[in-house]
N, C-alpha and C. Protein backbone atom coordinates (compact mmCIF):
# COMPACT_ATOMS: atom_id res chain seq x y z
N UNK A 1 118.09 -141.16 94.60
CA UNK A 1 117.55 -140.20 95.54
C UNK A 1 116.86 -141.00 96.66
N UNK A 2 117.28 -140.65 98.09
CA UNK A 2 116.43 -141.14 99.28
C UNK A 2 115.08 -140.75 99.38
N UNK A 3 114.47 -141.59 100.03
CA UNK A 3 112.43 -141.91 99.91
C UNK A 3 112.71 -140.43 100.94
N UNK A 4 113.57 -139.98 101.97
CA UNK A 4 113.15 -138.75 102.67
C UNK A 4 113.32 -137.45 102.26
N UNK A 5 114.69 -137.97 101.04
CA UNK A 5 114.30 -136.43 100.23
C UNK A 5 113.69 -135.90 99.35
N UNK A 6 112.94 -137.42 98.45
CA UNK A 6 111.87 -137.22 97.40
C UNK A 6 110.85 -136.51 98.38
N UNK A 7 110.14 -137.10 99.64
CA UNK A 7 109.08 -136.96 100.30
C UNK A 7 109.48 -134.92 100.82
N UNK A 8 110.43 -134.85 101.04
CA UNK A 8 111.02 -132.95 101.13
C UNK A 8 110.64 -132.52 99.89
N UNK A 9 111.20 -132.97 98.79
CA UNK A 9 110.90 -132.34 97.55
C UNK A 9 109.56 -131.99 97.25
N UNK A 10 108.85 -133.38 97.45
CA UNK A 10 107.47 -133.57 97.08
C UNK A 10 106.89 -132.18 97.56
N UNK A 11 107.02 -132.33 99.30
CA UNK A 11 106.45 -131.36 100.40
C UNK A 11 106.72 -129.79 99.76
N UNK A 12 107.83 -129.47 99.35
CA UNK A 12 107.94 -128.11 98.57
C UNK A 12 107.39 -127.78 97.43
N UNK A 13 107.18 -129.04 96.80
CA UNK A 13 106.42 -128.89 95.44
C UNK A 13 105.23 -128.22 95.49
N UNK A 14 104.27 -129.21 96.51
CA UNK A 14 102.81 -128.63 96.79
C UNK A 14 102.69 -127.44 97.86
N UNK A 15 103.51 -127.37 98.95
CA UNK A 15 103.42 -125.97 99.07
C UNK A 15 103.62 -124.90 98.21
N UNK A 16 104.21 -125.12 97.12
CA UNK A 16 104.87 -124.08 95.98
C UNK A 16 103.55 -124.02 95.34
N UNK A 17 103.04 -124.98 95.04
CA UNK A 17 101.63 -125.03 93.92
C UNK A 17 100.40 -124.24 94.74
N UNK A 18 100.46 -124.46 96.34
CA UNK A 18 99.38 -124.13 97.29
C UNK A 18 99.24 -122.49 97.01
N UNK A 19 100.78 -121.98 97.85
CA UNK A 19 100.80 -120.75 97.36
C UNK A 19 101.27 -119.95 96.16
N UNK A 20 101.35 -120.58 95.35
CA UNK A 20 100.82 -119.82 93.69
C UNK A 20 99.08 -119.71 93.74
N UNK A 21 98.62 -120.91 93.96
CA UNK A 21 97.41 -121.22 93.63
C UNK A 21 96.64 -119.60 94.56
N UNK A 22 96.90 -119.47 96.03
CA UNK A 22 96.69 -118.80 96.60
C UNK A 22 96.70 -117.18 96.24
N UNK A 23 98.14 -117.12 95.67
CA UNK A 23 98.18 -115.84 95.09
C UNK A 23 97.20 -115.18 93.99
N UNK A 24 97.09 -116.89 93.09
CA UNK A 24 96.18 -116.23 91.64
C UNK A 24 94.75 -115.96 91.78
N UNK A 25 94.37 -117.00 93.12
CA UNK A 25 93.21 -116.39 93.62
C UNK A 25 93.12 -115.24 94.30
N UNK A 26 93.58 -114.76 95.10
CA UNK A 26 93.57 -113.34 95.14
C UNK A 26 93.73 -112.35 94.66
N UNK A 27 94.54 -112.31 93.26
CA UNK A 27 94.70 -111.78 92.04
C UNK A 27 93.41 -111.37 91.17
N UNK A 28 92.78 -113.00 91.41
CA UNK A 28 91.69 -113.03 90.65
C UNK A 28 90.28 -112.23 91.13
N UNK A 29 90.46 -112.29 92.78
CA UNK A 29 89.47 -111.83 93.58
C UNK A 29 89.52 -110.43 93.40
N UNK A 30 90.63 -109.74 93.62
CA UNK A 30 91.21 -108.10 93.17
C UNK A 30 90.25 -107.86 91.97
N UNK A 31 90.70 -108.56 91.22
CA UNK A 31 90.47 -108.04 89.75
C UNK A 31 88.68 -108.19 89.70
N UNK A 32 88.46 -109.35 90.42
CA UNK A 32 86.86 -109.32 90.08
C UNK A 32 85.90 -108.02 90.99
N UNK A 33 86.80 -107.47 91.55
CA UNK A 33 86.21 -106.78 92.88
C UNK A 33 86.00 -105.27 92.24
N UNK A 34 87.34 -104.94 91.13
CA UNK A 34 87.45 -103.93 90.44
C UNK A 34 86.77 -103.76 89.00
N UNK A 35 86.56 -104.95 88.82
CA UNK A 35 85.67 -105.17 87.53
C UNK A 35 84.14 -104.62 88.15
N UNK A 36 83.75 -105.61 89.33
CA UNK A 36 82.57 -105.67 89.52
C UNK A 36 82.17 -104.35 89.74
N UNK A 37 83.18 -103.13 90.73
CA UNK A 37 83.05 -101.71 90.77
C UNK A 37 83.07 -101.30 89.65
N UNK A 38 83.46 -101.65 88.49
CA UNK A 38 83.51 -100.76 87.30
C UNK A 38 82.41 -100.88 86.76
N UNK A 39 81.64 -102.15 86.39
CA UNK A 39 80.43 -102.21 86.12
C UNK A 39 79.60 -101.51 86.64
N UNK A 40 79.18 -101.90 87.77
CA UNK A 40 78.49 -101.26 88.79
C UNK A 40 78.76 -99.68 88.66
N UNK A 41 79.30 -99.29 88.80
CA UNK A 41 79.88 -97.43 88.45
C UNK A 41 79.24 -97.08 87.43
N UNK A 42 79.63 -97.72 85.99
CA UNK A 42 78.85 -97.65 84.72
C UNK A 42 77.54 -97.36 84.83
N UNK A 43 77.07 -98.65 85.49
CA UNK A 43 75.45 -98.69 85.38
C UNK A 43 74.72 -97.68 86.26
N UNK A 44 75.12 -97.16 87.72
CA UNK A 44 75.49 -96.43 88.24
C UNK A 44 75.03 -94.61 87.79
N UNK A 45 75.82 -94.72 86.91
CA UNK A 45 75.91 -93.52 86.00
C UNK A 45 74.94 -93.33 84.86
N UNK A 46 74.67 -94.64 84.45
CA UNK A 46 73.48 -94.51 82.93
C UNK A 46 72.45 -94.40 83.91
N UNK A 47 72.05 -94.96 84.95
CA UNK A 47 70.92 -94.53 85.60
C UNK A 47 70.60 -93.47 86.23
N UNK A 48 71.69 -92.71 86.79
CA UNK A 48 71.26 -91.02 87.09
C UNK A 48 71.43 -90.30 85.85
N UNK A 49 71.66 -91.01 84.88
CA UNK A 49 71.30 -89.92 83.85
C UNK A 49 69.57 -89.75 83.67
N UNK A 50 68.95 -91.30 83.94
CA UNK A 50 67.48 -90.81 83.48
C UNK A 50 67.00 -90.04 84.37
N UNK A 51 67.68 -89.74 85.32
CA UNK A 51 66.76 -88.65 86.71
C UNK A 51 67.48 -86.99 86.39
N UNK A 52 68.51 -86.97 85.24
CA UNK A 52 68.41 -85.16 84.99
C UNK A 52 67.38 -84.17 84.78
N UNK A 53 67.06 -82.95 85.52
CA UNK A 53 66.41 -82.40 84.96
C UNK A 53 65.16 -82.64 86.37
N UNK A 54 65.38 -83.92 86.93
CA UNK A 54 64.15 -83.91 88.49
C UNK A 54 64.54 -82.61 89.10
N UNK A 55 63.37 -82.05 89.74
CA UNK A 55 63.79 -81.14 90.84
C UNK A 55 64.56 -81.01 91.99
N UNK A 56 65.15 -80.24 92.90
CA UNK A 56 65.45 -80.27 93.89
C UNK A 56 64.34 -80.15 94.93
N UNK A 57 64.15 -80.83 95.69
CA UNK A 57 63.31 -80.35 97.16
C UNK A 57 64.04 -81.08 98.02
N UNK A 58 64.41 -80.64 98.82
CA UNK A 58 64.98 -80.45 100.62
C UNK A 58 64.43 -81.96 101.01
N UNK A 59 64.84 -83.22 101.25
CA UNK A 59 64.64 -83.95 101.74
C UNK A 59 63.91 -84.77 101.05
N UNK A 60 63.76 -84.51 99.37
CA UNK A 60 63.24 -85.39 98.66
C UNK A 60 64.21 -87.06 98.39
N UNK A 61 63.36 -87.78 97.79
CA UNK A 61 64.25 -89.13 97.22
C UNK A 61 63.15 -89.88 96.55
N UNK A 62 62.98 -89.17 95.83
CA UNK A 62 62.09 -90.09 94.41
C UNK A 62 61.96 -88.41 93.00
N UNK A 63 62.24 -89.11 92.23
CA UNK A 63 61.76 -88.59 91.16
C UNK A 63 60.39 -87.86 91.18
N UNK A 64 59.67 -88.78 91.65
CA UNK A 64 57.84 -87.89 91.65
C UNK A 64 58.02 -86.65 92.50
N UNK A 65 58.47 -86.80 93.82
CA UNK A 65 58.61 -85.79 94.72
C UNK A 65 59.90 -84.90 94.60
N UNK A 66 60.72 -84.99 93.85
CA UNK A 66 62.18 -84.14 93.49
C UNK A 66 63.40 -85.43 94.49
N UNK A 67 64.42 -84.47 94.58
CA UNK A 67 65.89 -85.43 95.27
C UNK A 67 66.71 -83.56 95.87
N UNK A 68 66.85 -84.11 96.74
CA UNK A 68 67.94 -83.33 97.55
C UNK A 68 69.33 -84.19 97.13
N UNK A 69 70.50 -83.71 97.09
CA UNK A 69 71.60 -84.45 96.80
C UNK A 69 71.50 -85.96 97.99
N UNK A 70 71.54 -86.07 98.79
CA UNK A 70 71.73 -87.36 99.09
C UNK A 70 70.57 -88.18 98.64
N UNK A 71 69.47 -87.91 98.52
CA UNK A 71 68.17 -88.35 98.26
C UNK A 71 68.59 -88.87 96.91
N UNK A 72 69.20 -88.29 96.23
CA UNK A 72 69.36 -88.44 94.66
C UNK A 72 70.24 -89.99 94.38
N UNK A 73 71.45 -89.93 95.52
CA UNK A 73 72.50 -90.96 95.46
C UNK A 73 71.96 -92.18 96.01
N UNK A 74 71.05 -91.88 97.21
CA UNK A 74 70.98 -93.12 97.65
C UNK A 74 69.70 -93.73 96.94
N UNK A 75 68.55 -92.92 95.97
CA UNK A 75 67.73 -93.67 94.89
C UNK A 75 68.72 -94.56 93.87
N UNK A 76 69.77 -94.18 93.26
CA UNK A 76 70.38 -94.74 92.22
C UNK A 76 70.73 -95.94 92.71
N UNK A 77 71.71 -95.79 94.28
CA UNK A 77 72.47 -97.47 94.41
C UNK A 77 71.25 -97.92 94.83
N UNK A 78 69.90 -97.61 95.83
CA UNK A 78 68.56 -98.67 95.54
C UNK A 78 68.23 -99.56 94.85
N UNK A 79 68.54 -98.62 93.10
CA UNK A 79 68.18 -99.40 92.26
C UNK A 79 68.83 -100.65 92.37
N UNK A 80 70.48 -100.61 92.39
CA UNK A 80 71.18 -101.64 92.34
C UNK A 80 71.33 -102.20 93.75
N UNK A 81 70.49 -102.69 94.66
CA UNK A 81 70.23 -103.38 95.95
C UNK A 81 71.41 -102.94 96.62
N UNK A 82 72.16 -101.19 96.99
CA UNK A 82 72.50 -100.92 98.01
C UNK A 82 71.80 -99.81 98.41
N UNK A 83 71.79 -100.34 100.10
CA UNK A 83 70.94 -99.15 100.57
C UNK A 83 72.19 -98.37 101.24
N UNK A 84 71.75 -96.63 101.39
CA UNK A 84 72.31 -96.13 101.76
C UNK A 84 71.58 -95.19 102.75
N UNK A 85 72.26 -94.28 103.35
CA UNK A 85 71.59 -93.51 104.61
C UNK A 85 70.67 -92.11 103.94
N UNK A 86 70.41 -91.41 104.41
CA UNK A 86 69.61 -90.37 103.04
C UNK A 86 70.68 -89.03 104.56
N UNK A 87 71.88 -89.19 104.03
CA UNK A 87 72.95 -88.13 104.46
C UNK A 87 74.38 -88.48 104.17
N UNK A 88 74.50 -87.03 103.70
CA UNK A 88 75.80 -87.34 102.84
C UNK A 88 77.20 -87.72 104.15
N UNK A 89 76.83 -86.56 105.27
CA UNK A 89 78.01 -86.85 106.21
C UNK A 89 78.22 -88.50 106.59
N UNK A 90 77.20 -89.41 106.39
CA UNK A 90 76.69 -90.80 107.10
C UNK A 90 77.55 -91.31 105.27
N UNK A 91 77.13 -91.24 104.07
CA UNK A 91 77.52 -91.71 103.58
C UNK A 91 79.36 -91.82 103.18
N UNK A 92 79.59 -90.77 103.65
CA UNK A 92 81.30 -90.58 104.03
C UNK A 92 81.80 -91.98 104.66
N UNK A 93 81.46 -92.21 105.29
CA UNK A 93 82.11 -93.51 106.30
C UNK A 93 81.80 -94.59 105.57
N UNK A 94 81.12 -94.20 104.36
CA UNK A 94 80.70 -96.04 103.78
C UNK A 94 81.46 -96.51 101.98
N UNK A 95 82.26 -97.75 102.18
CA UNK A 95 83.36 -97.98 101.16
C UNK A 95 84.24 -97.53 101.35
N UNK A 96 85.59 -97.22 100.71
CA UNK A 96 86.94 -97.09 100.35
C UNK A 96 87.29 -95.62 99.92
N UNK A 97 87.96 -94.90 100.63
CA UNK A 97 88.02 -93.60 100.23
C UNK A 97 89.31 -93.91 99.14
N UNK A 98 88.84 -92.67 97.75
CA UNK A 98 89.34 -92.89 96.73
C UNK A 98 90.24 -90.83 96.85
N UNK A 99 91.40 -91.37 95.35
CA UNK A 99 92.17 -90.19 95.41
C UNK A 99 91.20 -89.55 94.42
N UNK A 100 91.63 -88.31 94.03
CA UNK A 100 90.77 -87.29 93.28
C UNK A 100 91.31 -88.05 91.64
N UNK A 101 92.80 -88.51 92.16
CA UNK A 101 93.53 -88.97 90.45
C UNK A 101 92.79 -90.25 90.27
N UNK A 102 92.38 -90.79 91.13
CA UNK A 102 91.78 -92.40 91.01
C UNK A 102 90.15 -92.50 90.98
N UNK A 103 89.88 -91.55 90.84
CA UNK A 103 88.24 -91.12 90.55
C UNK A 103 87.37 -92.15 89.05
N UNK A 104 86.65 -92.65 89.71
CA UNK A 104 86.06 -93.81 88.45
C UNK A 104 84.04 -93.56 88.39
N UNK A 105 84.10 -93.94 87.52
CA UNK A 105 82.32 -93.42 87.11
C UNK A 105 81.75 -94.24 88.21
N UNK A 106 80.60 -93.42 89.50
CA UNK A 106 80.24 -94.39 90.16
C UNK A 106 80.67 -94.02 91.27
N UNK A 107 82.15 -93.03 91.69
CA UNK A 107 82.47 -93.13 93.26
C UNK A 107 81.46 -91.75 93.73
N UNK A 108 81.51 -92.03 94.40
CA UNK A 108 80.70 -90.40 95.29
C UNK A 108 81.71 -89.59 95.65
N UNK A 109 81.40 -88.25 95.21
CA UNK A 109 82.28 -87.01 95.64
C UNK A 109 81.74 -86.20 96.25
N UNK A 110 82.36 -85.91 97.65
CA UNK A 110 81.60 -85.07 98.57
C UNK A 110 82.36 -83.30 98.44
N UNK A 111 81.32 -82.57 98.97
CA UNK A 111 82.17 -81.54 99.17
C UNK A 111 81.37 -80.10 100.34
N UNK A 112 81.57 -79.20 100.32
CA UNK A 112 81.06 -78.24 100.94
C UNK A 112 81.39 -78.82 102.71
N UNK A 113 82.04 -79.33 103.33
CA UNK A 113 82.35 -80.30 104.31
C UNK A 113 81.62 -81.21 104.34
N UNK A 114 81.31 -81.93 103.42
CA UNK A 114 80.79 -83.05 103.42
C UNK A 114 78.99 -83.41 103.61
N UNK A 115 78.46 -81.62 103.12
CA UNK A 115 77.39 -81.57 103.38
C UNK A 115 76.66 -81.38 102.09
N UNK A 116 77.50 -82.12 100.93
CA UNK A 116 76.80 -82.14 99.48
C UNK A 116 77.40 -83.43 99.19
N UNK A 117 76.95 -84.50 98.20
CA UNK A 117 77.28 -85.15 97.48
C UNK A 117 76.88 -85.60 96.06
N UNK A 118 77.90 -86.02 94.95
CA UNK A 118 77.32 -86.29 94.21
C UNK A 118 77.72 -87.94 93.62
N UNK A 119 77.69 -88.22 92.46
CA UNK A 119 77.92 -89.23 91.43
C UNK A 119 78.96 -88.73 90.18
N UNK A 120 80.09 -89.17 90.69
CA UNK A 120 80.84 -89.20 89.97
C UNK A 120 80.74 -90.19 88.56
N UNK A 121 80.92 -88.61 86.96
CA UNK A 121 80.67 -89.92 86.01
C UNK A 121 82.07 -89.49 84.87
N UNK A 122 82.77 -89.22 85.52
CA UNK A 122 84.26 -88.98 84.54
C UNK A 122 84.36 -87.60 83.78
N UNK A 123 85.66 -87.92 83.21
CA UNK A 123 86.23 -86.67 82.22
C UNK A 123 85.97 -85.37 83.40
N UNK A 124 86.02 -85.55 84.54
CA UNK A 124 86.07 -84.24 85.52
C UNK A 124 84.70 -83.90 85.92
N UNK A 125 83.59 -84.91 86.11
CA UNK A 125 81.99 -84.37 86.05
C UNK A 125 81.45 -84.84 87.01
N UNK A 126 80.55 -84.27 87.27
CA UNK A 126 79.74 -85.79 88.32
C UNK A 126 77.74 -84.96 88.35
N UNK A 127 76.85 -86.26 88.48
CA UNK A 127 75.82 -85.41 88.60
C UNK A 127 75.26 -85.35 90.09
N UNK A 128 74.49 -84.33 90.00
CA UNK A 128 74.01 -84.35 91.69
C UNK A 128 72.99 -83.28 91.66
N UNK A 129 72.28 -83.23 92.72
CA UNK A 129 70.90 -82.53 93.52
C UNK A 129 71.55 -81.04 93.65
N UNK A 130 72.20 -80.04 93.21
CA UNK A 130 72.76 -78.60 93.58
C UNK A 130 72.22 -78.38 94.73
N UNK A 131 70.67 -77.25 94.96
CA UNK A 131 70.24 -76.86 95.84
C UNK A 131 68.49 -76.24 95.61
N UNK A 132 68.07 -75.75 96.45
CA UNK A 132 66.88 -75.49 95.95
C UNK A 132 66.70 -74.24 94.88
N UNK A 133 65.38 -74.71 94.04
CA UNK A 133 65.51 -74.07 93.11
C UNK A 133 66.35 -74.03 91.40
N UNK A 134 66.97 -75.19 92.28
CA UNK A 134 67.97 -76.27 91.03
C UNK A 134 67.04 -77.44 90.54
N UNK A 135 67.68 -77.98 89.45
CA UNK A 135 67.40 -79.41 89.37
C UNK A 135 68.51 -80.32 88.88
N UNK A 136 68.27 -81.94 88.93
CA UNK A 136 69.60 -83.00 88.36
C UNK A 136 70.05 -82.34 87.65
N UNK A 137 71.81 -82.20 88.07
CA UNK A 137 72.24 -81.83 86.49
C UNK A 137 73.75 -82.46 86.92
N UNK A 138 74.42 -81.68 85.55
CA UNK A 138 75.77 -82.14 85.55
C UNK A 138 76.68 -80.97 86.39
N UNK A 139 77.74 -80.86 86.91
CA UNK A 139 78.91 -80.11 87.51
C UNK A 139 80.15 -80.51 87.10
N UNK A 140 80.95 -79.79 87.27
CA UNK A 140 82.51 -80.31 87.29
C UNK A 140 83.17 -80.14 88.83
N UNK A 141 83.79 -80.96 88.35
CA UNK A 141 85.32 -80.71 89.74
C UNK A 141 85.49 -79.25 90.05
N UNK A 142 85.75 -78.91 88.57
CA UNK A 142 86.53 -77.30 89.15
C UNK A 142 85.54 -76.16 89.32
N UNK A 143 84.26 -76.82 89.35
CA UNK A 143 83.81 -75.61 89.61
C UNK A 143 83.48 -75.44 91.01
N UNK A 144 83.73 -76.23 92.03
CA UNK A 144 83.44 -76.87 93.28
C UNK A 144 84.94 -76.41 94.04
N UNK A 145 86.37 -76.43 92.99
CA UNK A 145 87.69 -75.91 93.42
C UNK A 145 87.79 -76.62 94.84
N UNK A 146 87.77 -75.53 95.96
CA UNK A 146 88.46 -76.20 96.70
C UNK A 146 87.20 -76.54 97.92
N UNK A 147 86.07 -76.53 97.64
CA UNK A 147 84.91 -76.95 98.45
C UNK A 147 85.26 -78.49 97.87
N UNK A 148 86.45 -79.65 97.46
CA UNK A 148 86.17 -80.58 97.08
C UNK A 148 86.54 -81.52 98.78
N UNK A 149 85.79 -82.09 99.38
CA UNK A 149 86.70 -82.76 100.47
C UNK A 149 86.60 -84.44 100.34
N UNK A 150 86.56 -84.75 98.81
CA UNK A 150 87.27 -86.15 99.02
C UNK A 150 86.00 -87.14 98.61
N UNK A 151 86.26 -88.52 98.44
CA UNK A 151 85.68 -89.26 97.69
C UNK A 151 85.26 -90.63 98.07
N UNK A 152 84.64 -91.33 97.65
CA UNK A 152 84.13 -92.95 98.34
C UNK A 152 83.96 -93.61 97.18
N UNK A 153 84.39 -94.80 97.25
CA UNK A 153 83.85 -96.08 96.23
C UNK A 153 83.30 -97.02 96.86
N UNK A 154 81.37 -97.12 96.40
CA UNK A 154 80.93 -98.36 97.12
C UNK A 154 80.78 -99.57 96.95
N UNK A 155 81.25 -100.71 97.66
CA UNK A 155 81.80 -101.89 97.36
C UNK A 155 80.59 -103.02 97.69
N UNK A 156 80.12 -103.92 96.80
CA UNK A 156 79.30 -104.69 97.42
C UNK A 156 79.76 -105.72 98.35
């Protein structure tokens, strides 16, 4: 074999290794990105469970003083160092809009035009701030029908 076609060979070899290498890291990055949302979602979810049962008040966001639905969402990701806007229409534009079939513990589901939100925590549920005179609780999908307008996953 000639020194110029070992040195071709060579040259395809390590580009071949470059982009494998390339691919598995991005593979790997995917996967850590979806892990890290899944966690995060989880934890997400065990923590608005300890706020069921707070009151509703109109523009609240703490437990002591009650939670209005956005008040409610953007205390939980606090906990976990994201801040969010204390409005659900503002929180629409923030992360990855998700399908209703691709719904994971953790995404936010908006609805009423986008002037309610809650915390999505599976099997068809999510918790959230109702309205006044309510307090934290649980809901379903279907009871919301077709006031549902769509979903967010927030990404660190």
């Amino acid at each position: 074999m000639t020194t110029p076609l070992r040195l071709a060979l060579l040259a395809v070899a390590i580009c071949a290794s470059l982009v494998l290498a390339a691919g598995r890291a991005a593979a790997s990055t995917a996967h850590h990105a979806r892990a890290s949302h899944a966690t995060l979602g989880i934890r997400a979810v065990q923590f608005a469970r300890h706020l069921l049962g707070t009151r509703y008040v109109y523009g609240g966001s703490t437990p002591r003083t009650g939670f209005d639905c956005s008040g409610l969402v953007r205390y939980v990701y606090a906990h976990f160092g994201i801040s969010l806007p204390h409005s659900s229409y503002a929180d629409f534009d923030l992360g990855r809009r998700v399908s209703r079939r691709g719904l994971r513990p953790g995404d936010l589901v908006f609805f009423h035009g986008l002037g309610h939100v809650g915390i999505y925590v599976g099997a068809g549920k999510f918790i959230h701030a109702p309205h006044t005179g309510t307090r934290v609780s649980y809901s379903t999908l279907a009871e919301y029908g077709s006031e549902y307008d769509g979903a967010r996953r927030l990404v660190r």
